[in-house]
Protein backbone atom coordinates (compact mmCIF):
# COMPACT_ATOMS: atom_id res chain seq x y z
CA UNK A 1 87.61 124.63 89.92
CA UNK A 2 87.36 120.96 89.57
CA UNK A 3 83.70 121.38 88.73
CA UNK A 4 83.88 124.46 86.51
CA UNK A 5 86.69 122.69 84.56
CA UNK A 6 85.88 119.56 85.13
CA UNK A 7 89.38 118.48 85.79
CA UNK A 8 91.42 117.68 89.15
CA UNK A 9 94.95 117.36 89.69
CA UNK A 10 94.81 114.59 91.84
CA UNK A 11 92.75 112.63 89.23
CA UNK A 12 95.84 112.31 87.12
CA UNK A 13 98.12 109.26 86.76
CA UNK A 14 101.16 109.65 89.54
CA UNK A 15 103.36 108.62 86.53
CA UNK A 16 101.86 111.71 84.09
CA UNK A 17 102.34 114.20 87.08
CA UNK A 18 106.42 113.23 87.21
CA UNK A 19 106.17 113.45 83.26
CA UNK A 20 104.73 117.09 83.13
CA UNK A 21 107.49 118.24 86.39
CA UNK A 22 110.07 116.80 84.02
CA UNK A 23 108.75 118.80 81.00
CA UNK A 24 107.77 122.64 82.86
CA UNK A 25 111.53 121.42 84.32
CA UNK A 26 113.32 121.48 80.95
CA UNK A 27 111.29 124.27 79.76
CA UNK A 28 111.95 126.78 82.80
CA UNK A 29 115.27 125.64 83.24
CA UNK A 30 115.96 126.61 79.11
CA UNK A 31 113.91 129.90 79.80
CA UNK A 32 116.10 130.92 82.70
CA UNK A 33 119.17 129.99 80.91
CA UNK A 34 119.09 131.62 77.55
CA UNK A 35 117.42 134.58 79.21
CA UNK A 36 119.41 134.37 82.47
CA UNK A 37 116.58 134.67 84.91
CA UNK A 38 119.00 134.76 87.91
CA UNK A 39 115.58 134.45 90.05
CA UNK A 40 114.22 131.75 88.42
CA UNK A 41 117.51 129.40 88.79
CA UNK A 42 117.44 130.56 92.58
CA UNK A 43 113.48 129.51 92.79
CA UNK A 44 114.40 126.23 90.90
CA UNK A 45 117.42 125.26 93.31
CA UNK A 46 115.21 125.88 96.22
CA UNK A 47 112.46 123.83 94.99
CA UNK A 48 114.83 120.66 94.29
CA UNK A 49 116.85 121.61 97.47
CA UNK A 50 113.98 121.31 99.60
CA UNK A 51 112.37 118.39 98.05
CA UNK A 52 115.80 116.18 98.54
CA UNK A 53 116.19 118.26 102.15
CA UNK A 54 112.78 116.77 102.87
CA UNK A 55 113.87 112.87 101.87
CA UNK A 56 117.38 113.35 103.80
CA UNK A 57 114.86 114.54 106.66
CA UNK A 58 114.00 110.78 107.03
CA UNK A 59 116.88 108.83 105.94
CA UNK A 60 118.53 108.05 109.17
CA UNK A 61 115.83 106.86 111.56
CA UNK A 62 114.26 105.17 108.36
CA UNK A 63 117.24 103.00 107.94
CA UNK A 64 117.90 102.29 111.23
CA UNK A 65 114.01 101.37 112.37
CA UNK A 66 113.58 98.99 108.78
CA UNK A 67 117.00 97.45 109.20
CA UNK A 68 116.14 96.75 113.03
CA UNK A 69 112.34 95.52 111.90
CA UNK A 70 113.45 93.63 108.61
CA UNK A 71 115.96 91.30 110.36
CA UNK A 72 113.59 90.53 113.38
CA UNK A 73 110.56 89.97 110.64
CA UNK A 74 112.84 86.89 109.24
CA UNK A 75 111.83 85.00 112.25
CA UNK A 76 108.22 84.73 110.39
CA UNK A 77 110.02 83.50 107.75
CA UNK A 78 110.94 79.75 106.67
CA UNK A 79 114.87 78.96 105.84
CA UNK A 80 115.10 83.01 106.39
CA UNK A 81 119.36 82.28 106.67
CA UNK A 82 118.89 80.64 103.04
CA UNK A 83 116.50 82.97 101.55
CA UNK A 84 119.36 85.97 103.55
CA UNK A 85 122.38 84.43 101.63
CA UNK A 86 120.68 83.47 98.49
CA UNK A 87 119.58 87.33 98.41
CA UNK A 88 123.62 88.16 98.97
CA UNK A 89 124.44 86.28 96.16
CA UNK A 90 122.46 87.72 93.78
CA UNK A 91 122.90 91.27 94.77
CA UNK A 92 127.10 89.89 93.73
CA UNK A 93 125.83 88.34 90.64
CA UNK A 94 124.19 91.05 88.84
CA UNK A 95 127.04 93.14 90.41
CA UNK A 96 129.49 91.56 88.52
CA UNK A 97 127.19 91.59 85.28
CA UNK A 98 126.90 95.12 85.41
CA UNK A 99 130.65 95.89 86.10
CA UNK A 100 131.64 93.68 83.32
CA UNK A 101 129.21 95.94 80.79
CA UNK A 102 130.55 98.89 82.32
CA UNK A 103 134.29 97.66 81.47
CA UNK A 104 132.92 96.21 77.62
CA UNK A 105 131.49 99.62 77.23
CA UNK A 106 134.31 101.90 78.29
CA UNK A 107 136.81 99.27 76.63
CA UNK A 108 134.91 100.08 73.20
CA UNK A 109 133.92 103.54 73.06
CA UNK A 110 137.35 104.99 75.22
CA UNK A 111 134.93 107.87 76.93
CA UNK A 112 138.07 109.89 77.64
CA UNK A 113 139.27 110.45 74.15
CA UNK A 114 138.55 113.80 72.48
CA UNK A 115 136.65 115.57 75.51
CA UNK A 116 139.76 118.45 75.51
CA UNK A 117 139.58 117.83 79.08
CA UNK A 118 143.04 117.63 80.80
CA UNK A 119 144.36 117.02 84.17
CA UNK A 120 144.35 120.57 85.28
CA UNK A 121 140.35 121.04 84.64
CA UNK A 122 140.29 117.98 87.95
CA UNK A 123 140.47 118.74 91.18
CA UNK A 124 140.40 116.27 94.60
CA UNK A 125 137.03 116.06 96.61
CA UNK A 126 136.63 117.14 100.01
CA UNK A 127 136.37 113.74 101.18
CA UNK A 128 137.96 110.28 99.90
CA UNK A 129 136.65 106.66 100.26
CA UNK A 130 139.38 104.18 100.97
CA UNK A 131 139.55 100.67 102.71
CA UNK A 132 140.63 101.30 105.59
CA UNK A 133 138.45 104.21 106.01
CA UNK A 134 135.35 101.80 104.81
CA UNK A 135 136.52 98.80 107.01
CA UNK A 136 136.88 100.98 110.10
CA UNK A 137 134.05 103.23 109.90
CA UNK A 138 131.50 100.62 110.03
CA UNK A 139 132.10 100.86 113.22
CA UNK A 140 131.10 104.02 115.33
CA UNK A 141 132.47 106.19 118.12
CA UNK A 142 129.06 106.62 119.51
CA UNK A 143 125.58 106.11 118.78
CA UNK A 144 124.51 110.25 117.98
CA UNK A 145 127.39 110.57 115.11
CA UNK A 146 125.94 108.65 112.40
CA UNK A 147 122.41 110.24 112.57
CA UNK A 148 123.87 113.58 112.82
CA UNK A 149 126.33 113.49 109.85
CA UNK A 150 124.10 110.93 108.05
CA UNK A 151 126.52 108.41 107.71
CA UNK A 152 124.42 105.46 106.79
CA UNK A 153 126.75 102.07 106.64
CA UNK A 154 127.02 102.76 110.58
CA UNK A 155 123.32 103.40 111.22
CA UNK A 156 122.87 99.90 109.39
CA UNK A 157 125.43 98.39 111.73
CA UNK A 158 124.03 99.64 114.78
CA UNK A 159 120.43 98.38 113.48
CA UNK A 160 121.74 94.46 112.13
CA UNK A 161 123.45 94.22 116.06
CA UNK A 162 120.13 95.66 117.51
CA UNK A 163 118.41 93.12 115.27
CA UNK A 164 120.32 90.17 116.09
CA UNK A 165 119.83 91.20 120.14
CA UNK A 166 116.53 91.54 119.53
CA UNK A 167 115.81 88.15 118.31
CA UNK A 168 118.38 86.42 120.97
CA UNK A 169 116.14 88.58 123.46
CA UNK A 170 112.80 87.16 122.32
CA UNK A 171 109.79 88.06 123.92
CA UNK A 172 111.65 90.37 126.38
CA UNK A 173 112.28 92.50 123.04
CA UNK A 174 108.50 93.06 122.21
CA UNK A 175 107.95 96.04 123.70
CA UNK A 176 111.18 98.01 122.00
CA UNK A 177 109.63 95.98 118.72
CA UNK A 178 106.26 97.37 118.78
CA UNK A 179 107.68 100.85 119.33
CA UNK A 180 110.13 100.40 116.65
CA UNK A 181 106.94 99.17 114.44
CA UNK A 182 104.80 102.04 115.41
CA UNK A 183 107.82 104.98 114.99
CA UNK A 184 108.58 103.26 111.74
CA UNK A 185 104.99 103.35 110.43
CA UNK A 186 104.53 107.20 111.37
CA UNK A 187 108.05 107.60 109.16
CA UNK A 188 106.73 105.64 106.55
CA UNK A 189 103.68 107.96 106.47
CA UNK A 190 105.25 111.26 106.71
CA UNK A 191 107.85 110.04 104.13
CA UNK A 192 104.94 108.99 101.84
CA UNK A 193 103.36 113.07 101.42
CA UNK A 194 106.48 114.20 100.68
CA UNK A 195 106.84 111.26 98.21
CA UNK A 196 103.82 112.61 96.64
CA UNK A 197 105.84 116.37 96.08
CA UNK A 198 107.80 114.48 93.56
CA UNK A 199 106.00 116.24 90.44
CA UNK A 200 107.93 119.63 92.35
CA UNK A 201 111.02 118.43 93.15
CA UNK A 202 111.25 116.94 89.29
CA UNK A 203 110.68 120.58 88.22
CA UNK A 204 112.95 122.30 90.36
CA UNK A 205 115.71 119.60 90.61
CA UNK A 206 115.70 119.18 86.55
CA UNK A 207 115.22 122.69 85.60
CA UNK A 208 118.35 123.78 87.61
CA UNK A 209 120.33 121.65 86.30
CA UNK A 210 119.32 122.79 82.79
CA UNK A 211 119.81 125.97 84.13
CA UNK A 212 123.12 125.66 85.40
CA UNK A 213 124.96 123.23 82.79
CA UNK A 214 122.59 123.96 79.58
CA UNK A 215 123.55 121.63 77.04
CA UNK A 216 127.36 122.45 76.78
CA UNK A 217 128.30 120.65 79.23
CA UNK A 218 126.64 117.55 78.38
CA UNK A 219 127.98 117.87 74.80
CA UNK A 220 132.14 117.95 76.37
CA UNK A 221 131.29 114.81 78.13
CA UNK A 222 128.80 112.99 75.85
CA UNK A 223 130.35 109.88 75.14
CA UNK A 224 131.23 109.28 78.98
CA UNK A 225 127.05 110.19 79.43
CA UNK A 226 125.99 108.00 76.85
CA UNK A 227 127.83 104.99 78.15
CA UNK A 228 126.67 105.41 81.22
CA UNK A 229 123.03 105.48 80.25
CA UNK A 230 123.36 103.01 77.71
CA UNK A 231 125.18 100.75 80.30
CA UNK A 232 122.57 101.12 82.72
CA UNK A 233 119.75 100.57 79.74
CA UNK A 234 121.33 97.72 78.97
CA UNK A 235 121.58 96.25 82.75
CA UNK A 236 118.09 97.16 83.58
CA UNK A 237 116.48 96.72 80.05
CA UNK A 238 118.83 93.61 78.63
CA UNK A 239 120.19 91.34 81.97
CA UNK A 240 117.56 91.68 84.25
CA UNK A 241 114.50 90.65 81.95
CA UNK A 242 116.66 87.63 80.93
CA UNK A 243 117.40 87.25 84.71
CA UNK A 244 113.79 87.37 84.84
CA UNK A 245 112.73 84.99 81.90
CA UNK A 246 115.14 82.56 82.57
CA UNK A 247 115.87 82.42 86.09
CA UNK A 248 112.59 83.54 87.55
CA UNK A 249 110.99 81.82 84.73
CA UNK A 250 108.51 84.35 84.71
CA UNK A 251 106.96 87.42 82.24
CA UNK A 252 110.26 90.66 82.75
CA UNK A 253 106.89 93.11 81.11
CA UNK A 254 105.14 92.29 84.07
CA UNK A 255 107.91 93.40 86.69
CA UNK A 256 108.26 96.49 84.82
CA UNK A 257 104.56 97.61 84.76
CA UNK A 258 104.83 96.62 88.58
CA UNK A 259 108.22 98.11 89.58
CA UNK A 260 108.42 101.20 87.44
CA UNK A 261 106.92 103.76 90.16
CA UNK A 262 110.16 102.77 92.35
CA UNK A 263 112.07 103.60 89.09
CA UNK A 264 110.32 106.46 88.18
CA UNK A 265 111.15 108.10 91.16
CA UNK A 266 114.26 107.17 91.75
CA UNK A 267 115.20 108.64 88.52
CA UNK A 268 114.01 111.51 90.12
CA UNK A 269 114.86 111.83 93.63
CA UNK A 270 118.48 110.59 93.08
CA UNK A 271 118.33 108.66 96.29
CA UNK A 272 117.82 104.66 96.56
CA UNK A 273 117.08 105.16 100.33
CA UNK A 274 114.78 108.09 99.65
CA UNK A 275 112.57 105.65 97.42
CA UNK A 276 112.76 102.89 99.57
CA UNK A 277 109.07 102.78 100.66
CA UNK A 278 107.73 102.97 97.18
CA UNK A 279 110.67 99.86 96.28
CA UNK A 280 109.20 97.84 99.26
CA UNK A 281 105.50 98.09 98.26
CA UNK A 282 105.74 97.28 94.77
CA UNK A 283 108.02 94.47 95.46
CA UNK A 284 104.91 93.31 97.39
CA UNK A 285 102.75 93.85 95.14
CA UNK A 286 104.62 91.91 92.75
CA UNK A 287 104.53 88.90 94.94
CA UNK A 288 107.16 88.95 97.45
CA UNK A 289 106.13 87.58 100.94
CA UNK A 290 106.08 90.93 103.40
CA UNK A 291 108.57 89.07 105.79
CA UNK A 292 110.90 88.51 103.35
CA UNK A 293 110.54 92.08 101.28
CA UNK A 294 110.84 93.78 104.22
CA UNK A 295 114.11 92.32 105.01
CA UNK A 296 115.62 92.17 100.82
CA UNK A 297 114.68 95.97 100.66
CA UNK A 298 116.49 97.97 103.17
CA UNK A 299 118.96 95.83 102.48
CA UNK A 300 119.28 96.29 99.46
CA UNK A 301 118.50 100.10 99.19
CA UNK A 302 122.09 100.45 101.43
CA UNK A 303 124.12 98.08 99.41
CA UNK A 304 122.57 96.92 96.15
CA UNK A 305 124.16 99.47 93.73
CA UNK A 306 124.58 97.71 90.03
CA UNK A 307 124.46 102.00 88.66
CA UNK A 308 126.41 103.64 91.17
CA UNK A 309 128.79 101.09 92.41
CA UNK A 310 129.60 98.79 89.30
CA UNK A 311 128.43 100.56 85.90
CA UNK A 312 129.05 103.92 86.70
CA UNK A 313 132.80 103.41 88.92
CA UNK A 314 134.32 101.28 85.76
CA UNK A 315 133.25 103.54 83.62
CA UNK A 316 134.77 106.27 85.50
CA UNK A 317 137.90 104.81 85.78
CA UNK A 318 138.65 104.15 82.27
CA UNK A 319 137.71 108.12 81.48
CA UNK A 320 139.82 109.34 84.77
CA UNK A 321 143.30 107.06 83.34
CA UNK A 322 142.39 108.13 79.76
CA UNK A 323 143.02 111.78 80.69
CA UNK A 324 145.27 111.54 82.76
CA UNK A 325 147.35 109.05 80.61
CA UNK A 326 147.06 106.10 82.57
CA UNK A 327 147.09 103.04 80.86
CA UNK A 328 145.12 100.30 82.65
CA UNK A 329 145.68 96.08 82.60
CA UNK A 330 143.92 93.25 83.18
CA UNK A 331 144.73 92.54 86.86
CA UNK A 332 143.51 96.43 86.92
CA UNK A 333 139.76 95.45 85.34
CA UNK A 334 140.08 92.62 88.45
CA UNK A 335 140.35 94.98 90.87
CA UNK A 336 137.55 97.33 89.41
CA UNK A 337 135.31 94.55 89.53
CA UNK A 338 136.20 93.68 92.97
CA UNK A 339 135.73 96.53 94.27
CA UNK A 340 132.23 96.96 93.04
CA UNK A 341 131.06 93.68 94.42
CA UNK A 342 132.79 93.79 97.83
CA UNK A 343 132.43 98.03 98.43
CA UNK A 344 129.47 98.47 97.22
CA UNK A 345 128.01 99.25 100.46
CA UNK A 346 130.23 102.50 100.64
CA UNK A 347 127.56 104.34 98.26
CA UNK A 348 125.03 103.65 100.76
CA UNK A 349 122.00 104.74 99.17
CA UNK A 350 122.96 108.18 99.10
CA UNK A 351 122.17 110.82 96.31
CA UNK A 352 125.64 110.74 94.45
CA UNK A 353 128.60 108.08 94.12
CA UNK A 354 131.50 110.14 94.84
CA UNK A 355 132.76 107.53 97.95
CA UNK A 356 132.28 104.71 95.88
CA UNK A 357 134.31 106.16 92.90
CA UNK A 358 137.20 107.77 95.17
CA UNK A 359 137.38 104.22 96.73
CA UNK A 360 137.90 102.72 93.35
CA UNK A 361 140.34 105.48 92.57
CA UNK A 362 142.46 104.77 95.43
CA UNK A 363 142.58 100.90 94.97
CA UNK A 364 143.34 101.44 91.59
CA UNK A 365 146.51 104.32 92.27
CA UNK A 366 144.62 106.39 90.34
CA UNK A 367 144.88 110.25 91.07
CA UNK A 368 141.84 111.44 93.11
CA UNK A 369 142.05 114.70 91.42
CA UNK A 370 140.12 112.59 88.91
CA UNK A 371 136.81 113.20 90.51
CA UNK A 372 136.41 116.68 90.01
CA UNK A 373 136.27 116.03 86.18
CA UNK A 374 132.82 114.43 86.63
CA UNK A 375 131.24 116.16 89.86
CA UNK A 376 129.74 118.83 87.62
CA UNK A 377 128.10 116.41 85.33
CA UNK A 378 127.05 113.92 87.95
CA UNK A 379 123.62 115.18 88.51
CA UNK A 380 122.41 113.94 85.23
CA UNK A 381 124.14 110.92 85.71
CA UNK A 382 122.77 110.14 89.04
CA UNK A 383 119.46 110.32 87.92
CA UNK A 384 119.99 107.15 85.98
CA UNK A 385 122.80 105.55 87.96
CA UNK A 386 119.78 105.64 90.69
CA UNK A 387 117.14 103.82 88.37
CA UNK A 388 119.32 101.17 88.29
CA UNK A 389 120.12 100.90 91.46
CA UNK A 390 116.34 100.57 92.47
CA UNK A 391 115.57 98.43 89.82
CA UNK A 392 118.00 95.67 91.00
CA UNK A 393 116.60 96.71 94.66
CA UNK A 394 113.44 95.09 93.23
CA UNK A 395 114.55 92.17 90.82
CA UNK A 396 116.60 90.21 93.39
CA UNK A 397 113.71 89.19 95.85
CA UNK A 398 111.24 88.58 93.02
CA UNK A 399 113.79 86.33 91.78
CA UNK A 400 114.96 84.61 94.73
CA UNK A 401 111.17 84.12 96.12
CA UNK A 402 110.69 82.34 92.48
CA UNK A 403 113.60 80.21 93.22
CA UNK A 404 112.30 79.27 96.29
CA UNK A 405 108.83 78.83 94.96
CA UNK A 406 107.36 81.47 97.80
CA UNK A 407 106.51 83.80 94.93
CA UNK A 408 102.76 84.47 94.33
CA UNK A 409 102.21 84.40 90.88
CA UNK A 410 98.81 85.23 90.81
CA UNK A 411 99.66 88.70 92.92
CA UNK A 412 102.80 89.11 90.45
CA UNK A 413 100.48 88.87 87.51
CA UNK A 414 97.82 91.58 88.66
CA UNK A 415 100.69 93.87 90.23
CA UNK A 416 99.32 97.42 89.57
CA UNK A 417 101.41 100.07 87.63
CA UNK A 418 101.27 103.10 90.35
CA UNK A 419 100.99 102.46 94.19
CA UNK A 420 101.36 105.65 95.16
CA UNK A 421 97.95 106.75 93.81
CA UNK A 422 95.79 104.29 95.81
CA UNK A 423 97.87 105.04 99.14
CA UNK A 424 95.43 106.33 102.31
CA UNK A 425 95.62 105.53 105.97
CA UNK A 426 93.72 101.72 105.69
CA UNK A 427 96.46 100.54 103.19
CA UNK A 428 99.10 101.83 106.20
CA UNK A 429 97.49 99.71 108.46
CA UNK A 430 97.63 96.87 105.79
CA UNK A 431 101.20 97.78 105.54
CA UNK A 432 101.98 97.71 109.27
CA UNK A 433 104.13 94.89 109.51
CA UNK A 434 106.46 95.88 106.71
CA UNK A 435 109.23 98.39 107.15
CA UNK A 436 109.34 100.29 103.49
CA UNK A 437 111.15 103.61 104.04
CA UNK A 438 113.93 105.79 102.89
């Protein structure tokens, strides 16, 4: 076919492939809709079921085997407890930058008002976040729970304190080390063809929700939607190029012709974690020393979350008191804010923010019945809560290792705009070293 038509699928851009699955998405999902095609919603929500089934697959030993790798790869690093805390800080910077649009937004445009939504349309999650839920399941009962029930913020503490052993152990540790290097590679690898099923899971996972909400739905909540993807345009578009420019001191165009695979994807896939490897090799490519990306990434992918956890909660719980007649105050907006800079880690890299909002919720007094006003719309949310996320994933080391002048400029000025094309078994030996997956 490719020589009768002179035309192969694999020959086009990685980037165009996501484009068309986004397109055949909207246009099946419409089809099936105004037609109702009963099968063709069922094909569609099997094709984006399996394709986030298939990144779940990985999550758990991903996280645990990078987290385990990144903190013992900071030993190749110089002033790696500086370059760890001056990471922290940032992630609580641009935290508070987003949260602070998210309130200025919500503030402005009151998302709440006019939606003819009422408190009886809400109903209360199956599960809630709160702080003494999040403080005390960090740690678990055993060690088969978390990978079982996929509950991430333990699987990173059992990976930081089999870290940390790991480097008071020293040599004695190389053996578990090179097995954890070697386990995480072949994860990294399998992880990487599904990656490449994007184009399929954009199709199914967009054209079901077409299918399923049409345009209605979107239209009863648009102001809530548009603030939310106006507040994360303006976060990942507006404060991180100045973060860039000014901070970095060096040219925001150029991180976004290097990042935006990560952010393409993650747009797509809904799942920080799941786009971890692509985050970790174009934060490489844009510069970022492979000890200390390998380390900034998984970290960030389980608790960097400027969409989920600071745009998306504040904007949430302005439209939450607004129907349920709520009226909020300053030491309120205080709390909001602190709870997207301290809790943050509750979202966890996860498809969906549902923790992280019941948590703010809770802390606020705010009913939780709240939640089920948004769950139906918070698909097409996600995707762009997620972007966000990931983009932030990548900004912090690229400006930290300019801060701390390990940056190579000459690598950040040639980064390439789609990784994921040139990726074959001699770049994963490259690669070895760095744990990228999730």
């Amino acid at each position: 076919m490719k020589k009768r038509f002179g035309f192969s699928i694999s020959k086009v851009p990685f980037w165009a492939q996501i484009l068309m699955g986004l397109v055949f998405g909207v246009l099946l999902g419409w089809v099936a809709r105004t037609g109702d095609v009963s099968w063709l919603v069922t094909t569609l929500d099997k094709i984006g079921s399996i394709f986030v089934q298939l990144l779940k697959l990985a999550v758990a030993p991903l996280v645990f085997f990078a987290i385990l790798v990144s903190i013992t790869n900071l030993r190749k690093v110089n002033n790696a407890a500086r370059l760890a805390t001056r990471t922290l800080l940032w992630f609580m910077i641009t935290s508070l930058i987003a949260v602070a649009i998210g309130l200025a937004i919500g503030l402005l445009t009151n998302p709440g008002a006019g939606t003819g939504l009422t408190p009886k349309d809400g109903g209360k999650p199956e599960s809630a976040g709160t702080w003494l839920d999040f403080l005390t399941g960090i740690v678990p009962t055993d060690v088969i729970t978390p990978f079982t029930e996929l509950n991430v913020l333990q699987i990173v503490f059992m990976a930081v304190v089999a870290g940390v052993a790991a480097l008071q152990l020293g040599d004695k540790a190389q053996p578990i080390l090179g097995l954890s290097q070697s386990v995480l590679e072949l994860l990294q690898k399998a992880l990487w063809w599904v990656i490449r099923l994007a184009p399929l899971g954009t199709l199914g996972l967009i054209g079901h929700a077409i299918a399923t909400y049409g345009w209605d739905l979107i239209g009863k909540y648009a102001t809530f939607t548009a603030d939310v993807y106006i507040g994360c345009a303006l976060v990942m578009f507006g404060v991180y190029p100045l973060l860039l420019a000014t901070v970095a001191k060096v040219n925001p165009l150029q991180f976004f012709r290097g990042a935006w695979p990560a952010i393409q994807l993650a747009f797509v896939s809904r799942s920080s974690v799941g786009t971890m490897p692509v985050t970790q090799r174009v934060t490489e490519r844009l510069g970022v020393p492979r000890e200390y990306a390998s380390f900034a990434v998984p970290f960030g992918a389980t608790t960097k979350m400027d969409g989920c956890a600071a745009i998306y909660p504040a904007l949430a719980a302005i439209f939450i008191a607004e129907i349920f007649g709520v009226n909020l105050g300053v030491g309120d907006y205080v709390l909001i804010a602190f709870v997207s800079v301290i809790g943050s880690a509750a979202t966890a890299g996860l498809t969906g923010a549902t923790v992280m909002l019941t948590l703010t919720l809770s802390t606020l007094g705010l009913p939780l019945e709240g939640v089920g006003l948004l769950l139906a719309i918070d698909p097409v949310l996600d995707m762009m809560r997620t972007a966000t996320n990931v983009a932030g994933q990548a900004l912090v080391p690229v400006v930290v290792s300019a801060r701390e002048k390990i940056l190579d400029e000459e690598a950040y000025a040639s980064a390439t705009s789609s990784p994921i094309d040139g990726y074959d078994a001699d770049d994963a030996e490259q690669q070895a070293p760095v744990p990228a997956a999730a």
